[in-house]
C-alpha atoms as a PDB file:
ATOM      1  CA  UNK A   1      13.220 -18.976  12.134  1.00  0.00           C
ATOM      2  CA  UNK A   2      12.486 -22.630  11.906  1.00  0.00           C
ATOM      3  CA  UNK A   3      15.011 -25.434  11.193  1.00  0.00           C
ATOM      4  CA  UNK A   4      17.247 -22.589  10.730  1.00  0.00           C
ATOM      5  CA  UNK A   5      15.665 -21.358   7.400  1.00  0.00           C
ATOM      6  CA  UNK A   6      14.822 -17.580   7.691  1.00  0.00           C
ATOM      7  CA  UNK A   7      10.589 -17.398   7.154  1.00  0.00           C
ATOM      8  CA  UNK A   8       8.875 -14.884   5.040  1.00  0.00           C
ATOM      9  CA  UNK A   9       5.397 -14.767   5.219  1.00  0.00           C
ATOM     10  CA  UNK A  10       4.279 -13.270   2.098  1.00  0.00           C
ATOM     11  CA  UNK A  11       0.391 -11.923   2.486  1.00  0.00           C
ATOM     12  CA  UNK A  12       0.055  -9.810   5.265  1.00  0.00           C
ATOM     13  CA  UNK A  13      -2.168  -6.636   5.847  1.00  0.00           C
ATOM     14  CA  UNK A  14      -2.399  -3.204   6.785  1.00  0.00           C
ATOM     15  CA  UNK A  15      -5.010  -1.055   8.052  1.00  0.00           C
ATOM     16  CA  UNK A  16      -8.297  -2.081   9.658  1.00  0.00           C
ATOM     17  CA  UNK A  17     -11.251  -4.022   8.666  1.00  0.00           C
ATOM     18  CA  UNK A  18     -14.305  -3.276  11.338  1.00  0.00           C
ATOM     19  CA  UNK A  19     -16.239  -5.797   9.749  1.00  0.00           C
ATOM     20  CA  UNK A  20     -14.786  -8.692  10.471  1.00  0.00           C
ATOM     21  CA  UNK A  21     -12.196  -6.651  13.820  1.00  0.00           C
ATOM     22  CA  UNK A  22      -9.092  -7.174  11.921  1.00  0.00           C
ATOM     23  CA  UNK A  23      -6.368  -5.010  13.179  1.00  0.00           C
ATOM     24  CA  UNK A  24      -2.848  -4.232  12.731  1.00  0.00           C
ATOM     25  CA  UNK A  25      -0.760  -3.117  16.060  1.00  0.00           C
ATOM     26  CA  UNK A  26       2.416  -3.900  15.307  1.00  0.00           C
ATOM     27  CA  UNK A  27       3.577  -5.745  18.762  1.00  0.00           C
ATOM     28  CA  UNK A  28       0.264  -7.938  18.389  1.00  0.00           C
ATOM     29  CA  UNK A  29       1.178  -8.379  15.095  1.00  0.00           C
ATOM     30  CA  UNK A  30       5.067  -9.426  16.074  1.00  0.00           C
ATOM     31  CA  UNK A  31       4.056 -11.223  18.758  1.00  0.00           C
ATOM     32  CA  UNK A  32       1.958 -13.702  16.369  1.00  0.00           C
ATOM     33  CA  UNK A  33       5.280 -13.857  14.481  1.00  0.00           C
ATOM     34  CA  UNK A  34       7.274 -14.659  16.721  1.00  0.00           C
ATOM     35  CA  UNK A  35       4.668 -17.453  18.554  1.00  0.00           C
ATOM     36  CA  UNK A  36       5.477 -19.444  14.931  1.00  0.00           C
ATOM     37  CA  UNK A  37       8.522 -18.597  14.159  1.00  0.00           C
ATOM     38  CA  UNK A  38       8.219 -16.148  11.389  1.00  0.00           C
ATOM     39  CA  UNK A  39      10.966 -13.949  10.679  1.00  0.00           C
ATOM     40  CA  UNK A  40       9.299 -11.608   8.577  1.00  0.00           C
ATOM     41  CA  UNK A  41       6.157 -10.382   6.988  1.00  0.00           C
ATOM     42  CA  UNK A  42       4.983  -8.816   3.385  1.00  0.00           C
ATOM     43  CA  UNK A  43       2.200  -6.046   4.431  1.00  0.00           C
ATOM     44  CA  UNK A  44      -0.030  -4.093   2.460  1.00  0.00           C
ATOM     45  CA  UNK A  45      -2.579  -1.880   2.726  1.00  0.00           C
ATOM     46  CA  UNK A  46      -5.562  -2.127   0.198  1.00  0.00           C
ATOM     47  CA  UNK A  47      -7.787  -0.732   2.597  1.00  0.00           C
ATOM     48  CA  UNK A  48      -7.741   2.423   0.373  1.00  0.00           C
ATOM     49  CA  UNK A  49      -8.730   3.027  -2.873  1.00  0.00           C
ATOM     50  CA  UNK A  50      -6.395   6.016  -3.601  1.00  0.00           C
ATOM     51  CA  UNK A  51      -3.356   4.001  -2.517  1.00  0.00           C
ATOM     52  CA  UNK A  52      -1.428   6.297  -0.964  1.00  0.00           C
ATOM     53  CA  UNK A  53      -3.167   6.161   1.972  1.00  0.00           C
ATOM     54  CA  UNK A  54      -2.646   2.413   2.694  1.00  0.00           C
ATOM     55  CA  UNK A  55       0.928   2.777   1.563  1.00  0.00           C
ATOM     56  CA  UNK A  56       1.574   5.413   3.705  1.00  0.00           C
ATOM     57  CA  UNK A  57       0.342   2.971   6.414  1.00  0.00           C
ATOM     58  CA  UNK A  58       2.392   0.354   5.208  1.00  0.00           C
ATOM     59  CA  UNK A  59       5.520   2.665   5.307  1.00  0.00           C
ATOM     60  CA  UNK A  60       4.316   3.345   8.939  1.00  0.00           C
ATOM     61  CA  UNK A  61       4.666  -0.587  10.346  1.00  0.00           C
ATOM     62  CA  UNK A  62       7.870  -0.606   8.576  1.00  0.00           C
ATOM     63  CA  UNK A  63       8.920   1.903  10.025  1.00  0.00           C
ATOM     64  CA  UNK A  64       7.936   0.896  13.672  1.00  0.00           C
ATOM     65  CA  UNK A  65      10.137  -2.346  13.186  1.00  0.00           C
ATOM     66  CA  UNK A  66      12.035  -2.409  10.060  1.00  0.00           C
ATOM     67  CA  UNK A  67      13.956  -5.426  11.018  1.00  0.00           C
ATOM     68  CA  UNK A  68      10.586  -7.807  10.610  1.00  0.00           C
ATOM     69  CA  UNK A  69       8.285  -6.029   7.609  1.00  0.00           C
ATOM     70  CA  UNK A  70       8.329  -5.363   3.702  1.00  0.00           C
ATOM     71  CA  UNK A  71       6.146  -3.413   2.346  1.00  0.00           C
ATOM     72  CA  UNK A  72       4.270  -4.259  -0.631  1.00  0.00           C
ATOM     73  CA  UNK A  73       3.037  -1.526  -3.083  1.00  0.00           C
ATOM     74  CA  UNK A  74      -1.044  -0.671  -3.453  1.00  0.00           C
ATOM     75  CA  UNK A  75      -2.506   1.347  -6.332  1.00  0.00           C
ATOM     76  CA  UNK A  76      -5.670   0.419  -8.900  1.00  0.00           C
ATOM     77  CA  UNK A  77      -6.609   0.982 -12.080  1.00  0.00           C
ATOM     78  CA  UNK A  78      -9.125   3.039 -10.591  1.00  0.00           C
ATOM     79  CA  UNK A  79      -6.979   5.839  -9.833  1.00  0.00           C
ATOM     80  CA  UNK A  80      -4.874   6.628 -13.599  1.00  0.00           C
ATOM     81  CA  UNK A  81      -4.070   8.978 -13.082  1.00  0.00           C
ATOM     82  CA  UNK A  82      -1.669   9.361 -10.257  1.00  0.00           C
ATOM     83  CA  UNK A  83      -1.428   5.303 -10.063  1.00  0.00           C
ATOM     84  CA  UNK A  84       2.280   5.073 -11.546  1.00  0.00           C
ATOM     85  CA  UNK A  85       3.620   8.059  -9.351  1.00  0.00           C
ATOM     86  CA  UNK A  86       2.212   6.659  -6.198  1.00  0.00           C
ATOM     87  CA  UNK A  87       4.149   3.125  -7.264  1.00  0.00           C
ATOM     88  CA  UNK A  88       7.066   5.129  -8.066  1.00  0.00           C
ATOM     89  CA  UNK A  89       6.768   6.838  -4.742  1.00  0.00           C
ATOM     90  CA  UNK A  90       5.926   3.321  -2.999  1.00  0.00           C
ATOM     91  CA  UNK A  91       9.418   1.532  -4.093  1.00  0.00           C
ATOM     92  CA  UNK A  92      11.786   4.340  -5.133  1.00  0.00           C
ATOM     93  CA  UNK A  93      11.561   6.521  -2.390  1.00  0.00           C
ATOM     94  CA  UNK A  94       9.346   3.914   0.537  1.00  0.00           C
ATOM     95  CA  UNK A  95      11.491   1.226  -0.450  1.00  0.00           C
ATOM     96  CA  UNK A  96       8.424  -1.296  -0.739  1.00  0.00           C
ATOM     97  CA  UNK A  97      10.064  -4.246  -2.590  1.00  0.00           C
ATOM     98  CA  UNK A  98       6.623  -5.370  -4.874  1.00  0.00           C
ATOM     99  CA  UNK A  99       3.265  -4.668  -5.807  1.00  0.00           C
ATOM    100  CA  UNK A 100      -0.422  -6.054  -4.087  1.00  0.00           C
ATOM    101  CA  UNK A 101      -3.138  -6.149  -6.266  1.00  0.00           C
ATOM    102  CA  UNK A 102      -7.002  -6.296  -5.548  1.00  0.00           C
ATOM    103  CA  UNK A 103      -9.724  -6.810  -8.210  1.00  0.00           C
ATOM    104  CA  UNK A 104     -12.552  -7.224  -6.080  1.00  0.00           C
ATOM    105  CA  UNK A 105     -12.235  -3.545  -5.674  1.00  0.00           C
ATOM    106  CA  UNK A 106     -12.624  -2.858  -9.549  1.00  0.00           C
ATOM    107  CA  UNK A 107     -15.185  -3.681 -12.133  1.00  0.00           C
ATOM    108  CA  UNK A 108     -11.931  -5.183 -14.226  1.00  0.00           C
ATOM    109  CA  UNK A 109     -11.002  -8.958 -14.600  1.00  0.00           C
ATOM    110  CA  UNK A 110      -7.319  -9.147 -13.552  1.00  0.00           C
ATOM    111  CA  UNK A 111      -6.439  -9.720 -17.646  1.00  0.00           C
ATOM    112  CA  UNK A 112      -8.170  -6.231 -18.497  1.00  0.00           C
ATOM    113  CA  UNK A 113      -5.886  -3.664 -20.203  1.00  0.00           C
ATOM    114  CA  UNK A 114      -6.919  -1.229 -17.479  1.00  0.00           C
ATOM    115  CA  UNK A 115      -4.005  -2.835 -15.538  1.00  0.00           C
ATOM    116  CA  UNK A 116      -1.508  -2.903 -17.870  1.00  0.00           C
ATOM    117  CA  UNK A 117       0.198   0.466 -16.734  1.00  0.00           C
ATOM    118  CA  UNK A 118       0.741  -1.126 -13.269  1.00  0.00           C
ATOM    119  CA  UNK A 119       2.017  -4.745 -14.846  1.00  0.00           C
ATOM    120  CA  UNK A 120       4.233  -2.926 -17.480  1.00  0.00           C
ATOM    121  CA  UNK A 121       6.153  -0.901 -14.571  1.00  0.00           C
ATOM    122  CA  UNK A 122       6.553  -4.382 -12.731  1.00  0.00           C
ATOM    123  CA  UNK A 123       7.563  -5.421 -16.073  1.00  0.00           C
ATOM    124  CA  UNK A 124       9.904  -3.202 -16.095  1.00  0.00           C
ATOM    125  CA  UNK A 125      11.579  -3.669 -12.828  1.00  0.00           C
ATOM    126  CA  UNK A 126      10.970  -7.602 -12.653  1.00  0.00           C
ATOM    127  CA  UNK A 127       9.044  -7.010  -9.771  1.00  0.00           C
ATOM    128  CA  UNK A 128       6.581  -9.658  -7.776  1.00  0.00           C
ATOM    129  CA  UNK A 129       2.714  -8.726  -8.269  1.00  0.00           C
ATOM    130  CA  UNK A 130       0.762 -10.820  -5.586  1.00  0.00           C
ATOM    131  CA  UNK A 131      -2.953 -10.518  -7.299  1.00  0.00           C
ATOM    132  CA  UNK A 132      -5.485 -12.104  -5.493  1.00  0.00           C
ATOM    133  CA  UNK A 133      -7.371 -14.853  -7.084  1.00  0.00           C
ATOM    134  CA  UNK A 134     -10.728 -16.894  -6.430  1.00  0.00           C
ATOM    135  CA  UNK A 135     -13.587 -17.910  -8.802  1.00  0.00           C
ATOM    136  CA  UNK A 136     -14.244 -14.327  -9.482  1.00  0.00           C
ATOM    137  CA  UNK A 137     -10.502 -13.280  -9.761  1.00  0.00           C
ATOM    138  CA  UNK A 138      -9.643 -16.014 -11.862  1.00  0.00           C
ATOM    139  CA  UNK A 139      -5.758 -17.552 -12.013  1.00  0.00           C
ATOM    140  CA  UNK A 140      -6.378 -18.140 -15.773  1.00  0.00           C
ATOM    141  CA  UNK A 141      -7.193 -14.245 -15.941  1.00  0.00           C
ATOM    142  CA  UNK A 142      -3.671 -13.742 -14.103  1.00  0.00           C
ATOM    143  CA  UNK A 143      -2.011 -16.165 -16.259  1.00  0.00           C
ATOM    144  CA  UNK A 144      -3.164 -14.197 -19.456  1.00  0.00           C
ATOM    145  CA  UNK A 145      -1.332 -11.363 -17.820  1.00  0.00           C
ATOM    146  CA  UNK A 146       2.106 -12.764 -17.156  1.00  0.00           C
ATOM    147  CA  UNK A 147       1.780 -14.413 -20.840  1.00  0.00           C
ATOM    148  CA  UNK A 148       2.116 -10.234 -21.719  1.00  0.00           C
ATOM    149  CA  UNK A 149       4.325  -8.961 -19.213  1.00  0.00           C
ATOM    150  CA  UNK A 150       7.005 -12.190 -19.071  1.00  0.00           C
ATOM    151  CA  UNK A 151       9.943 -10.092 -16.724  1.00  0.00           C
ATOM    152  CA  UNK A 152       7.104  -9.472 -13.879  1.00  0.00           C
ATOM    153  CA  UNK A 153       6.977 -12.101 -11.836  1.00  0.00           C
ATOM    154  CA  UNK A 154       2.679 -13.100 -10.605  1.00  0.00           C
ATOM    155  CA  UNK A 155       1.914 -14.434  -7.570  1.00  0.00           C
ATOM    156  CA  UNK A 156      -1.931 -16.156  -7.002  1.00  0.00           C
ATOM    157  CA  UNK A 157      -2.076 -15.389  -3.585  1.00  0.00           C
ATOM    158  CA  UNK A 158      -4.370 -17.744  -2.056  1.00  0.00           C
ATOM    159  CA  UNK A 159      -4.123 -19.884  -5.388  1.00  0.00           C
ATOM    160  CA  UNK A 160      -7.224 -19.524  -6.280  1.00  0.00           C
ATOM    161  CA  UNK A 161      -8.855 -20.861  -2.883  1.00  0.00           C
ATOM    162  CA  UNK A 162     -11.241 -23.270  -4.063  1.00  0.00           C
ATOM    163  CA  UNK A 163     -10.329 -26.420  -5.717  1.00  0.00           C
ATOM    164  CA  UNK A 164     -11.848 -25.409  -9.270  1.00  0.00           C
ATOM    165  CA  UNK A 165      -9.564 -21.934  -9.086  1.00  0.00           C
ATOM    166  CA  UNK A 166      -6.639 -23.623  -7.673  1.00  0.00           C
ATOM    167  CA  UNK A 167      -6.436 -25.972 -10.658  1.00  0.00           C
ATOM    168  CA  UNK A 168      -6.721 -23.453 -12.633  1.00  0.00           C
ATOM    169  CA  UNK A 169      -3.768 -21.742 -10.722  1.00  0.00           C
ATOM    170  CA  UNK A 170      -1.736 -24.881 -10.749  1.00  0.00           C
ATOM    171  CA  UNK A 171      -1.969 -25.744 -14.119  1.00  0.00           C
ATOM    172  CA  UNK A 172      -0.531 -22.041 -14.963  1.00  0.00           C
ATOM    173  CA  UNK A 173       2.425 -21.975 -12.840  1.00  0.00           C
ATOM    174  CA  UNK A 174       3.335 -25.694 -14.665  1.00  0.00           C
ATOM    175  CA  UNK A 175       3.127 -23.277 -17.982  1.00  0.00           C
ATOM    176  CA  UNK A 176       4.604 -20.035 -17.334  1.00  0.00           C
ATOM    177  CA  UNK A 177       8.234 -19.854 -15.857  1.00  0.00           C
ATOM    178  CA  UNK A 178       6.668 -15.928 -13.973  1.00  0.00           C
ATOM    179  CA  UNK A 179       3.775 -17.851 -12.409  1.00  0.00           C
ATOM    180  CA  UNK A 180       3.772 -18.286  -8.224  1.00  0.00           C
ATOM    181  CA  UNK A 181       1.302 -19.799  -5.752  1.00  0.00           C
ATOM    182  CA  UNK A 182       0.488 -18.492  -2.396  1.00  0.00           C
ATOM    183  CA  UNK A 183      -0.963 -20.849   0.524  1.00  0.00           C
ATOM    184  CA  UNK A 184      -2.882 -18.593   2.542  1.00  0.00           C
ATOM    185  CA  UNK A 185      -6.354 -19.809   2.571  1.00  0.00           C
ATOM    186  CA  UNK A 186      -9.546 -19.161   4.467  1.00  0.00           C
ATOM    187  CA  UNK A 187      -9.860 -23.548   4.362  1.00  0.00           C
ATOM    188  CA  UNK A 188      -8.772 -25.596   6.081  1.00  0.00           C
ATOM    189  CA  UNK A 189      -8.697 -28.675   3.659  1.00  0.00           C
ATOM    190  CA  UNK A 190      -5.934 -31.480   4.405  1.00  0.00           C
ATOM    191  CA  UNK A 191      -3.669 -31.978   1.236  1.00  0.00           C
ATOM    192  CA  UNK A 192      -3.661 -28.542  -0.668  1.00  0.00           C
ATOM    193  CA  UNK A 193       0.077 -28.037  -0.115  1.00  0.00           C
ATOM    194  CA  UNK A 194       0.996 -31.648  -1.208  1.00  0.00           C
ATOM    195  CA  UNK A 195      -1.235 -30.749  -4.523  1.00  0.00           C
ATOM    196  CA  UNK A 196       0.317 -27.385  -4.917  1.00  0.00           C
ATOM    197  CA  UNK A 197       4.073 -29.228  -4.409  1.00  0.00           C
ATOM    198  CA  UNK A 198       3.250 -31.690  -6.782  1.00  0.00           C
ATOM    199  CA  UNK A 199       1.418 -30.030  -9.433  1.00  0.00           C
ATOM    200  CA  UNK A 200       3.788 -27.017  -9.673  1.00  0.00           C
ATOM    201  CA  UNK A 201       6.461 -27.945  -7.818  1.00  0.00           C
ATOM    202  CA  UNK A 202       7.395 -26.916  -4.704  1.00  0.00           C
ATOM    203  CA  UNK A 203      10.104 -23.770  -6.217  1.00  0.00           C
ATOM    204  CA  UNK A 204       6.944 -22.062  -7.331  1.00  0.00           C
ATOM    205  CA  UNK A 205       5.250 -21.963  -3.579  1.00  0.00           C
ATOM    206  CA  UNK A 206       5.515 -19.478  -1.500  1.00  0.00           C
ATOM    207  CA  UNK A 207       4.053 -19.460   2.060  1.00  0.00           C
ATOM    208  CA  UNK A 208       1.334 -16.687   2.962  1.00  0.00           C
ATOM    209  CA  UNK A 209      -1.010 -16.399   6.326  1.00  0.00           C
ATOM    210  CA  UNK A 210      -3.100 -13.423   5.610  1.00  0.00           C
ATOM    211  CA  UNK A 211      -2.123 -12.164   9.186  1.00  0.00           C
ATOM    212  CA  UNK A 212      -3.804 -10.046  10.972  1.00  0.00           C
ATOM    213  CA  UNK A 213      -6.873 -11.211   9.216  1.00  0.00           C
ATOM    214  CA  UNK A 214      -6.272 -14.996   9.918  1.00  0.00           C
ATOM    215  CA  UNK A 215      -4.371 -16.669  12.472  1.00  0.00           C
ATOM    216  CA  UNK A 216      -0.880 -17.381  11.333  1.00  0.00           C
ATOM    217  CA  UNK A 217      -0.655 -21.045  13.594  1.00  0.00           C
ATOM    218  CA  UNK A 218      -2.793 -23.005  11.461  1.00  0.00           C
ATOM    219  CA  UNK A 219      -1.624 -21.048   8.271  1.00  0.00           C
ATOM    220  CA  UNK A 220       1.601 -21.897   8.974  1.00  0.00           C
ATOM    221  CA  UNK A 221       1.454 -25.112  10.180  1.00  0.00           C
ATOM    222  CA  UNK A 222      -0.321 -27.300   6.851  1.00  0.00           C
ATOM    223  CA  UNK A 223       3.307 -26.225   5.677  1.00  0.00           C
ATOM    224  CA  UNK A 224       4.850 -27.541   8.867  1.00  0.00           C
ATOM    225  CA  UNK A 225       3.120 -31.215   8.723  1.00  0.00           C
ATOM    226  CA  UNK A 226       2.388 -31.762   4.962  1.00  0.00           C
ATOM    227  CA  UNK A 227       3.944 -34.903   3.431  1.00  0.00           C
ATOM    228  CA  UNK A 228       6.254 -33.300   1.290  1.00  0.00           C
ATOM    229  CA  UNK A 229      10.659 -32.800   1.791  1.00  0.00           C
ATOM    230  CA  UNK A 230      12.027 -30.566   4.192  1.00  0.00           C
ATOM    231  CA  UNK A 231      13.901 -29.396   0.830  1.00  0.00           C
ATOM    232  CA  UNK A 232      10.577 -28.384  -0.232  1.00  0.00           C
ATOM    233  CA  UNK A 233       9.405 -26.452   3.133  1.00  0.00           C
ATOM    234  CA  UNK A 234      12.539 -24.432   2.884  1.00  0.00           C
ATOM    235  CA  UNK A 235      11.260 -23.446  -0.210  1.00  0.00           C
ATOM    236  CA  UNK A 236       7.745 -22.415   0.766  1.00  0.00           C
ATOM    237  CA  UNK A 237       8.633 -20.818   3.793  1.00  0.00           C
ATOM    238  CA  UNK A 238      11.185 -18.705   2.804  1.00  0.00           C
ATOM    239  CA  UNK A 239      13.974 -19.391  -0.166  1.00  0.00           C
ATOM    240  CA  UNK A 240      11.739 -18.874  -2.707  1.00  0.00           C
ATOM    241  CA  UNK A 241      10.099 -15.221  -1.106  1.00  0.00           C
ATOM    242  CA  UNK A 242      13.757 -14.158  -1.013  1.00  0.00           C
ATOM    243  CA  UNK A 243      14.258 -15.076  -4.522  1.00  0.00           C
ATOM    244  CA  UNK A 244      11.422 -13.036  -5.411  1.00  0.00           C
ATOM    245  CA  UNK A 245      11.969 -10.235  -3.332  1.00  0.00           C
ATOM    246  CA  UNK A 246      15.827  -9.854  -4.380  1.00  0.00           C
ATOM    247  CA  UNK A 247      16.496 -10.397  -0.189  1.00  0.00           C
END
C-alpha cells in the first residue's frame, strides 16, 4: 500500500521461462511485492499453449496466498476447440477475474476473427482482456477489436512499447470508452507515463511490472516520480484495476 491507496499490479506471470531464468516462487515473488509496496498482483500463465496448463498454475499461486494474487484467464485461438470451456473453467469455477491474451504465439493479428469466440465471451461478461501489444501486435489491431465487442473492456498491456505503437495505443484509448493502457515496459524512457496521462488521461492507465520477468522497483517507480497528480497515481496504481476487475 502506498499513500494509503491499495496497489494492483496488473501484468504479472506464471510459470517459467529458462531462457531468460524467469521464475515464479511465490515468497520471492511476495517478497518483491512487498519491497514496493504492492498489495496485489494479476498472474497468468501463457507459458502453455493448451491453456489449461498455465491456468492450472495460475490457480496454484492463488492458491498458495490468496490474499495477494488474481488470476487472469489463458486460452488461444489455437486450441477451438476446448478454448471456451477452459475460460469457463478459468473464471466460473477458478475464480480468475479476466482474460490474458498472447499473439506472438499465433499466426493471427489480434483483429483476426479467429479470436472472436474468446472476445465475444468477455463480451459477454464485460470482462478485462489484457492483449499484449508492440509493432507486431499492433494497438490499432486491438482497437479494431473493442470497436466489435464494445461491453469487453481491452487493455494494451505494455501500450504498445515503442513510441510508434504507443501512439497508436494512445490515440485509441482517446476514441473508444473500452480502451486501457498498461505501463509495464522493457524501457526505461523518462516521460512515457506523463504522455500516457496526458494523451488518454490518467482514468484509462493502469499500472503493470511484468514481475517475475522484470523487476517491479523501477516498474513501479516512473509511476512514483512522474510529473503528473497524486489524483492521477491513485488511478494508475490501483482505482482504476479495481474498477476493472469489479474488486
Amino acid at each position: 500500500m502506498i499513500g494509503g491507496i491499495e496497489v494492483i499490479d496488473f501484468h504479472g506471470h506464471a510459470g517459467l521461462w529458462d531462457g531468460v531464468g524467469m521464475v515464479d516462487d511465490v515468497d520471492t515473488m511476495v517478497a518483491a511485492m512487498d519491497a514496493v509496496g504492492v498489495d496485489r498482483s494479476c498472474v497468468f500463465g501463457i507459458f502453455h499453449l493448451d491453456g489449461r496448463r498455465g491456468n492450472d498454475r495460475t490457480a496454484a499461486i492463488i492458491t498458495a496466498r490468496p490474499e495477494r494474487f488474481i488470476g487472469f484467464a489463458y486460452v488461444s485461438p489455437l486450441m477451438p476447440d476446448s478454448m471456451l470451456d477452459e475460460l469457463t473453467r478459468a473464471v466460473d469455477r477458478l475464480g480468475f477475474r479476466a482474460l490474458k491474451l498472447y499473439a506472438p504465439h499465433t499466426p493471427y493479428k489480434i483483429s483476426d476473427r479467429e479470436w472472436d469466440p474468446i472476445y465475444d465471451f468477455a463480451d459477454s461478461r464485460g470482462l478485462a482482456v489484457l492483449h499484449h501489444t508492440d509493432e507486431r501486435c499492433s494497438p490499432a489491431h486491438l482497437a479494431e477489436a473493442a470497436r466489435r465487442f464494445p461491453n469487453a473492456r481491452f487493455v494494451a498491456a505494455h501500450s504498445g512499447n515503442t513510441p510508434p505503437a504507443r501512439k497508436l495505443a494512445i490515440a485509441a484509448a482517446r476514441e473508444l470508452p473500452n480502451y486501457y493502457l498498461e505501463t509495464a515496459s522493457t524501457y526505461r524512457t523518462p516521460g512515457v507515463t506523463e504522455e500516457l496521462v496526458a494523451g488518454a488521461g490518467a482514468e484509462r492507465v493502469v499500472f503493470g511490472s511484468d514481475t517475475p520477468l522484470m523487476d517491479p522497483r523501477s516498474q513501479i517507480g516512473k509511476i512514483i516520480t512522474a510529473d503528473i497528480s497524486d489524483a492521477a497515481k491513485r488511478l494508475i496504481l490501483g482505482e482504476n484495476a479495481r474498477r476493472l476487475l469489479g474488486l
